[in-house]
Protein backbone atom coordinates (compact mmCIF):
# COMPACT_ATOMS: atom_id res chain seq x y z
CA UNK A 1 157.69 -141.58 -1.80
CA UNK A 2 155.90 -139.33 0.51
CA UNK A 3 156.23 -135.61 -0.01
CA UNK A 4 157.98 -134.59 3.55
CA UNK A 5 156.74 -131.66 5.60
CA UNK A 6 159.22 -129.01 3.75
CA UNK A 7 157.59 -130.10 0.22
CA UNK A 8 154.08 -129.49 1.58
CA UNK A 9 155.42 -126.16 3.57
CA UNK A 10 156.87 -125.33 -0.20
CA UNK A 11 153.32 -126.07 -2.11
CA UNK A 12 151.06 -124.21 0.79
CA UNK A 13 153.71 -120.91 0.65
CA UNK A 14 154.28 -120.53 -3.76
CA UNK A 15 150.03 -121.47 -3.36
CA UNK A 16 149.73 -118.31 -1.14
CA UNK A 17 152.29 -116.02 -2.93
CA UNK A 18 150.50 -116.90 -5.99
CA UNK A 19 147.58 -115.35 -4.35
CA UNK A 20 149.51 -112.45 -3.45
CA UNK A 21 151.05 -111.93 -7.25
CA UNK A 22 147.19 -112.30 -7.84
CA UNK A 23 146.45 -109.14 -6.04
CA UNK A 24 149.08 -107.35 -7.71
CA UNK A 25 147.65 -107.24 -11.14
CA UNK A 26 146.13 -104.02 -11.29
CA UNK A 27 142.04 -103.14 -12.15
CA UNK A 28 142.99 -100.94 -15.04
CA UNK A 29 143.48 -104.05 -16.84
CA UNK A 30 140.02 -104.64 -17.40
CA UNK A 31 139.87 -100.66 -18.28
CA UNK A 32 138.58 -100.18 -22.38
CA UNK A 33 139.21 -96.14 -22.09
CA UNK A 34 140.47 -93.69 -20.11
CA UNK A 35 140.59 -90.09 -20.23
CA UNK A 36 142.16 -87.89 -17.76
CA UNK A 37 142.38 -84.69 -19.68
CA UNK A 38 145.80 -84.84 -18.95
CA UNK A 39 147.07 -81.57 -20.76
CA UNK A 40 149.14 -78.18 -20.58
CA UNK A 41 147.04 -76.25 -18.33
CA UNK A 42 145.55 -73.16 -19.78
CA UNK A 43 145.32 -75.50 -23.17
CA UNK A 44 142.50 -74.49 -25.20
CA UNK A 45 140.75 -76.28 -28.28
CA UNK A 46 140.40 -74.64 -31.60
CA UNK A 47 136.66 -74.30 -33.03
CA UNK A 48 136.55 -76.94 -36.15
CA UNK A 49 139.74 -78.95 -35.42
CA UNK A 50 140.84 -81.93 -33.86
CA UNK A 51 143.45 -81.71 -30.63
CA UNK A 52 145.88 -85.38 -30.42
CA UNK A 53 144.30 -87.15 -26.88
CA UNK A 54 146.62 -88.32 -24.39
CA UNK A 55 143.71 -91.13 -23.47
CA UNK A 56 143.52 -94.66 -24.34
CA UNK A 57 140.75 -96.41 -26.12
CA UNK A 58 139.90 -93.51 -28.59
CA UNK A 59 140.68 -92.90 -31.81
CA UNK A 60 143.29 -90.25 -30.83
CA UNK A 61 141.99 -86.65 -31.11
CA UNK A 62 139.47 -84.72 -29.30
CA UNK A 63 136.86 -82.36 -31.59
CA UNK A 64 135.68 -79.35 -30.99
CA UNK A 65 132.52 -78.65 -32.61
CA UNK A 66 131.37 -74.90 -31.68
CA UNK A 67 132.27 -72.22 -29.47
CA UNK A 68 134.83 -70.37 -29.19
CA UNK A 69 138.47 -71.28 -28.04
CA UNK A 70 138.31 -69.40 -25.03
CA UNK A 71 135.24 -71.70 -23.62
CA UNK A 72 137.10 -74.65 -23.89
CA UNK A 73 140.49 -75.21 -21.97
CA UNK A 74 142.57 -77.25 -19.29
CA UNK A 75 142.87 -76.28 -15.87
CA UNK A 76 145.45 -77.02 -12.85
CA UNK A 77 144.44 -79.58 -11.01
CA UNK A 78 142.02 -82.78 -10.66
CA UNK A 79 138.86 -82.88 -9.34
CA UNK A 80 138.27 -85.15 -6.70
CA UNK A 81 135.75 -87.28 -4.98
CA UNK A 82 135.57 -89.34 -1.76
CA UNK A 83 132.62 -91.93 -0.52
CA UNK A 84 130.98 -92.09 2.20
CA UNK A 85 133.47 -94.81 3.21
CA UNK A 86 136.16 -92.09 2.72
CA UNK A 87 137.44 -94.09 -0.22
CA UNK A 88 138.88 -91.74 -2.61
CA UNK A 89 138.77 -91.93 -6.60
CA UNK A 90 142.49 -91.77 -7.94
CA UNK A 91 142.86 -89.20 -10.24
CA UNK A 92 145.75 -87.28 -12.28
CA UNK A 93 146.63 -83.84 -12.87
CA UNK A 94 143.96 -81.60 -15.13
CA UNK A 95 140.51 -81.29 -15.41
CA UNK A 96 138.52 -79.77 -18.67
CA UNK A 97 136.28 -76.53 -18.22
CA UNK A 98 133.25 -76.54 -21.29
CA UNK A 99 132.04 -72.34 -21.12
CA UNK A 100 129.99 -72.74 -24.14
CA UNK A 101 130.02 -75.52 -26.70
CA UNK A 102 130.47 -78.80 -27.67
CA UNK A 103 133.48 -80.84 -27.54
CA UNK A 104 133.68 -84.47 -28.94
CA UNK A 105 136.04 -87.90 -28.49
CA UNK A 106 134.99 -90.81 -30.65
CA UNK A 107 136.34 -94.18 -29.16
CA UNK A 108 138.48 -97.02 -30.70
CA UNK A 109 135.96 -99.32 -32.39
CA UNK A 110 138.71 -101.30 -34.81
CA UNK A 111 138.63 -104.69 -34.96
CA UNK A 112 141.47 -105.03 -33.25
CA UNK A 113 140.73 -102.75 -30.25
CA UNK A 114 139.89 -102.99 -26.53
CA UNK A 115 135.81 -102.67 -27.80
CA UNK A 116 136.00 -105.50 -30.33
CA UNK A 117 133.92 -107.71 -28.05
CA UNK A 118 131.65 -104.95 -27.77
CA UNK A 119 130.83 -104.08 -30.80
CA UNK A 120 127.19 -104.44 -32.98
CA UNK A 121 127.33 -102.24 -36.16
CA UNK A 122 130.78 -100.63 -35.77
CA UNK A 123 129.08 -99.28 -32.55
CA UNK A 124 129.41 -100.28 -28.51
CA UNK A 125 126.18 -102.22 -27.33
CA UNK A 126 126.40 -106.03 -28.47
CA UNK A 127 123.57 -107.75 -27.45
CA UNK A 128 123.72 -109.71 -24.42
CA UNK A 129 126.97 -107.01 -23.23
CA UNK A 130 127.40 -104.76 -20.36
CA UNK A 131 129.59 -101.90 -20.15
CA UNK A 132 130.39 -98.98 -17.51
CA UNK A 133 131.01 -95.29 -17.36
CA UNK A 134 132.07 -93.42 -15.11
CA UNK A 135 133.32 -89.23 -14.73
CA UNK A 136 133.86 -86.92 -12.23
CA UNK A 137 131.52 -83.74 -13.04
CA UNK A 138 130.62 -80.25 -11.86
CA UNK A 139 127.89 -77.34 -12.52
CA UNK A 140 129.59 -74.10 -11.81
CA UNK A 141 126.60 -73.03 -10.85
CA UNK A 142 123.15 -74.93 -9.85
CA UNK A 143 121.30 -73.21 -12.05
CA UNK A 144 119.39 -75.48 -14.62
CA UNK A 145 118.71 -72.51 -17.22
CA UNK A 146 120.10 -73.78 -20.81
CA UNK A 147 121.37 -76.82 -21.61
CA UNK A 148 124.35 -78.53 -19.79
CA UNK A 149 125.80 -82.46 -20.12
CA UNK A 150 127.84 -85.47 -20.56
CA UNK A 151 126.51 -87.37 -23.29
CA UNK A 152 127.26 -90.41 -25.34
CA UNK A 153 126.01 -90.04 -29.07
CA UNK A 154 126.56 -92.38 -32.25
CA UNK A 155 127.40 -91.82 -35.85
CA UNK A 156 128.07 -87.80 -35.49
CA UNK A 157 128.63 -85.09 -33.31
CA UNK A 158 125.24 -83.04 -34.13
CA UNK A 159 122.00 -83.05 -32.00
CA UNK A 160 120.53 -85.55 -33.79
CA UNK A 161 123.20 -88.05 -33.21
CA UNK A 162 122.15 -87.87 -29.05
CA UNK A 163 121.39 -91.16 -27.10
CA UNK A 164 122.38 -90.69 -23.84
CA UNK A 165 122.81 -87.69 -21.44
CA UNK A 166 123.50 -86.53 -17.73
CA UNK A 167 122.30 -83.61 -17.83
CA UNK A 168 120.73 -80.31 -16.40
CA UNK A 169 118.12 -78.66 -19.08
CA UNK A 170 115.44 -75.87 -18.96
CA UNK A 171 112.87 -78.41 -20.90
CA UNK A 172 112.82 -80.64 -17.75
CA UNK A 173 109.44 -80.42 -16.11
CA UNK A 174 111.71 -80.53 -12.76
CA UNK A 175 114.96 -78.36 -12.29
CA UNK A 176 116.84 -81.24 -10.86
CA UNK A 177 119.85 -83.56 -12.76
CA UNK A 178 118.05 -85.98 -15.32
CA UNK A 179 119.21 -89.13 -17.32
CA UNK A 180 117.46 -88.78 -20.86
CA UNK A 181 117.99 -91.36 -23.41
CA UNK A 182 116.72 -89.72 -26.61
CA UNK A 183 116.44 -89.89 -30.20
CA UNK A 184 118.32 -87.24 -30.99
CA UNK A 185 117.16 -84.06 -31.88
CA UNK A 186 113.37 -85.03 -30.19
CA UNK A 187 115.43 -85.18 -26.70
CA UNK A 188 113.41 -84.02 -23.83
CA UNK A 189 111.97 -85.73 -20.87
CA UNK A 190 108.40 -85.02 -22.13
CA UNK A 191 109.15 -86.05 -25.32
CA UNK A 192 107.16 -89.31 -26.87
CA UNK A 193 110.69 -91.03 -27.92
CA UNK A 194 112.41 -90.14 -25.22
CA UNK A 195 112.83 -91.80 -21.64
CA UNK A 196 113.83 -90.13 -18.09
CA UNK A 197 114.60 -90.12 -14.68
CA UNK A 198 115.01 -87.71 -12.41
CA UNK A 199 117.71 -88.03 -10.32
CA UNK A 200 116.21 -85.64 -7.67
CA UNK A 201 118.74 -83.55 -6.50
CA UNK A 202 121.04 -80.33 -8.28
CA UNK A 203 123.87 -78.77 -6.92
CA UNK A 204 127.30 -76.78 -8.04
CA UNK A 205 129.72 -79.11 -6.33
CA UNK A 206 131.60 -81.78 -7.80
CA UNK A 207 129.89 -85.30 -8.11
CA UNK A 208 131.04 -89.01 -8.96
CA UNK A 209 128.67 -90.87 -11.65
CA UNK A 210 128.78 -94.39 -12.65
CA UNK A 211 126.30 -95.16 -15.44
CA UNK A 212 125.88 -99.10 -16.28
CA UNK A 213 124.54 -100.09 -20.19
CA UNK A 214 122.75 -103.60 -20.39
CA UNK A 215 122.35 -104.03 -23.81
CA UNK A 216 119.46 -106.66 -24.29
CA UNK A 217 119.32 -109.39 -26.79
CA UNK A 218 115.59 -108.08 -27.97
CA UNK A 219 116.79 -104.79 -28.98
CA UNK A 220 115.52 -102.97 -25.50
CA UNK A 221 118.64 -101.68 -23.63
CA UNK A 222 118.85 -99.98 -20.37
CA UNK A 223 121.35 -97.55 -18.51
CA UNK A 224 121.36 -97.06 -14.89
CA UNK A 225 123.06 -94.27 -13.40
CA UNK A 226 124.52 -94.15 -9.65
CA UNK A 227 124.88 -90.71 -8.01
CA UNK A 228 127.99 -90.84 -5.71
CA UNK A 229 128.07 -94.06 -4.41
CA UNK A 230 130.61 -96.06 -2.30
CA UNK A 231 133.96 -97.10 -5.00
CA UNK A 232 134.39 -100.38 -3.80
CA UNK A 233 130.99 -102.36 -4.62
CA UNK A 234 128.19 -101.79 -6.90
CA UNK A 235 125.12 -99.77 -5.28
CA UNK A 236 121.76 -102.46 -4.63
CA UNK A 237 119.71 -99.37 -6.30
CA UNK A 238 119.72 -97.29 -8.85
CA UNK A 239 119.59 -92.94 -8.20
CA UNK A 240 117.67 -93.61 -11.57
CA UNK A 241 117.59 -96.22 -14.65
CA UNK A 242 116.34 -95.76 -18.29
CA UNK A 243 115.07 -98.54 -20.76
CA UNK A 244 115.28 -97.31 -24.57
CA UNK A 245 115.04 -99.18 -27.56
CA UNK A 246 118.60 -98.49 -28.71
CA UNK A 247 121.44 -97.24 -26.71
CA UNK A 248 124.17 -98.02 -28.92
CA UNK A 249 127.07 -95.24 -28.38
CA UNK A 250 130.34 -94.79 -30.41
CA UNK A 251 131.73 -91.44 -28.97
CA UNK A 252 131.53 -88.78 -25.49
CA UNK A 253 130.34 -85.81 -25.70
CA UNK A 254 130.56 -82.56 -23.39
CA UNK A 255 128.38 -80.13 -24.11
CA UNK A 256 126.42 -76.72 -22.67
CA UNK A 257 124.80 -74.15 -24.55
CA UNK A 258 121.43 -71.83 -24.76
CA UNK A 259 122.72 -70.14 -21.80
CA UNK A 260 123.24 -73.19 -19.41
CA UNK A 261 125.78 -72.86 -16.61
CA UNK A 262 129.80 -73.84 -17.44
CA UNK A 263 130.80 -77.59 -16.79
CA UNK A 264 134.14 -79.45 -14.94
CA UNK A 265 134.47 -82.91 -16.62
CA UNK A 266 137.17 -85.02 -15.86
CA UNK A 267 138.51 -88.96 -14.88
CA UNK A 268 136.26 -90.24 -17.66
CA UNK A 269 136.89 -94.10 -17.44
CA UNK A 270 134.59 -97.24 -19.56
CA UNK A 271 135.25 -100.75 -18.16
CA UNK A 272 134.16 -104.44 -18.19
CA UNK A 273 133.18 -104.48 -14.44
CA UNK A 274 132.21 -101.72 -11.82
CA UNK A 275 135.62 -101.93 -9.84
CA UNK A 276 137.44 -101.46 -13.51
CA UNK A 277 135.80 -97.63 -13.42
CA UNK A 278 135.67 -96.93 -9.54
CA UNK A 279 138.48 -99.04 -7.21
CA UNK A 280 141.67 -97.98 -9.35
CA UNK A 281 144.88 -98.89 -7.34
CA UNK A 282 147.44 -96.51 -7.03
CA UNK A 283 150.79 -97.98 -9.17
CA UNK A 284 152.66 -97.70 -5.88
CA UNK A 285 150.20 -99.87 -4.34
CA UNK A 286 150.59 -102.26 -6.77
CA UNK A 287 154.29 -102.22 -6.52
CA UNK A 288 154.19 -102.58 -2.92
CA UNK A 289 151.96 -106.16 -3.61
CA UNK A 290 154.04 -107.33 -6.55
CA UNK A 291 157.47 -106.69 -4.10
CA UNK A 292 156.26 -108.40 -1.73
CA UNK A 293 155.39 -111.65 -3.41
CA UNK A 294 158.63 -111.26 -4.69
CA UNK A 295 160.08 -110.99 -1.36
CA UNK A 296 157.95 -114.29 -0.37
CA UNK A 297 159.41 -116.13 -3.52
CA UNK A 298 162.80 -115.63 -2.44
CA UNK A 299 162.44 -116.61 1.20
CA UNK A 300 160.71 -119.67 0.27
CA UNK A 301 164.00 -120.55 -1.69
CA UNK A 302 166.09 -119.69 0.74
CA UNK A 303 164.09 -121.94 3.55
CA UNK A 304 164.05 -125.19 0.83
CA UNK A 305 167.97 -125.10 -0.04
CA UNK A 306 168.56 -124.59 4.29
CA UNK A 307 166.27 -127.79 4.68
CA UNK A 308 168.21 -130.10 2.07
CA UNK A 309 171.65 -129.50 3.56
């Protein structure tokens, strides 16, 4: 028998609301961490001990390596960030202030957790992988005296356990914002086993970064960094782009010291895809979607049981 015109008015509307429940799953699906520093403001992090994370995709405390208590600590308040498409970033509550010191989070790399397909040697970078980063991060100042960054590092949370940093430094032959990937303690952008771009501009207001790792399969990886671009599509270019020989990472690290200027770090976020750190939907939004598919699902009923009657 042929299917009559309220069977194929039936297929073409649970087709579209299919496409509409589609919509409704949210990006943070495809989200491995996220950390929004959402604590007690005025919290503060003991030198030598470990502080329980509210993020997901670490191992569930946050180290503080040196400093004092005082230079480390919540405040009220995210920081924020809109494109040049006036697209903003969704972001929650707190932001964390660095005055002087390190202060570590080493991610989930069980077998079991949102890395495992990631993983080479207990560490993120599996051949043939890509991952990205993203943060929302401040100078207090634009001063590039010291040593001031967001870093990724592997196996520890000393100097010689760097591999990848944002960062502002004194050593740079330009005062500007640099990407360095480094072999630890030898970091510098003049240094023979290091590499570095300057991202050719420094400033004390808060900026959005996006940094994408392309692990090769002949044990050459590269990052590339994006400076404040548009949230809803990848950049065509790079602000700058590293190649290293190993950029295997298995922990963030925020760190200033030597006299470099105080740091805001917040909305840090590592995903599959750049939409999964960048285009987060708002919950409401997606509960708006999800209703109204609903709402289609039920009208649809209602229009099939009137036809049969």
């Amino acid at each position: 028998m042929c299917p009559g015109p309220h069977d194929r008015f039936a297929r073409q509307s649970l087709f579209a609301t299919a496409l509409l429940l589609a919509a409704a799953t949210p990006v943070r699906a495809q989200l491995l961490a996220y950390e929004s520093f959402n604590y007690g403001t005025g919290s503060s992090f003991a030198v030598g001990s470990s502080t329980p994370a509210t993020g997901t995709g670490f191992t569930g405390n946050l180290f503080w390596d040196f400093g004092t208590s005082t230079a480390s600590i919540i405040q009220s308040g995210s920081l924020s960030y809109t494109d040049s498409g006036s697209n903003a970033l969704i972001t929650a509550n707190n932001f964390y202030e660095n005055g002087h010191g390190r202060l570590a989070a080493t991610f989930d790399l069980s077998g079991g957790g949102p890395f495992a397909s990631y993983l080479e040697s207990g560490r993120i970078g599996a051949n043939g992988t890509t991952i990205y980063l993203s943060f929302l991060y401040r100078n207090t100042t634009a001063s590039t005296a010291g040593f001031s960054a967001f870093e990724v590092f592997r196996g520890g949370n000393t100097d010689n356990e760097r591999v990848l940093s944002l960062n502002t430094w004194s050593g740079q032959a330009v005062a500007n914002y640099h990407l360095t990937a480094s072999n630890g303690a030898t970091f510098g952008g003049g240094a023979a086993s290091a590499a570095n771009a300057n991202l050719g501009f420094v400033n004390s207001t808060t900026n959005f970064f996006v940094i994408r790792f392309d692990f090769g399969s002949g044990g050459t990886d590269t990052a590339t960094i994006y400076a404040n671009p548009l949230l809803t599509a990848e950049p065509g270019s790079p602000t700058g782009q590293v190649t290293f020989g190993d950029l295997s990472f298995d922990r963030i690290v925020s760190g200033t010291f030597s006299g470099g200027p105080p740091i805001y770090l917040d909305e840090i976020r590592v995903g599959t895809t750049y939409l999964s750190v960048t285009a987060i939907p708002e919950p409401s939004t997606v509960g708006l979607i999800a209703g109204a598919a609903a709402l289609g699902l039920l009208m649809i009923r209602r229009r099939i049981l009137a036809a049969r009657r």
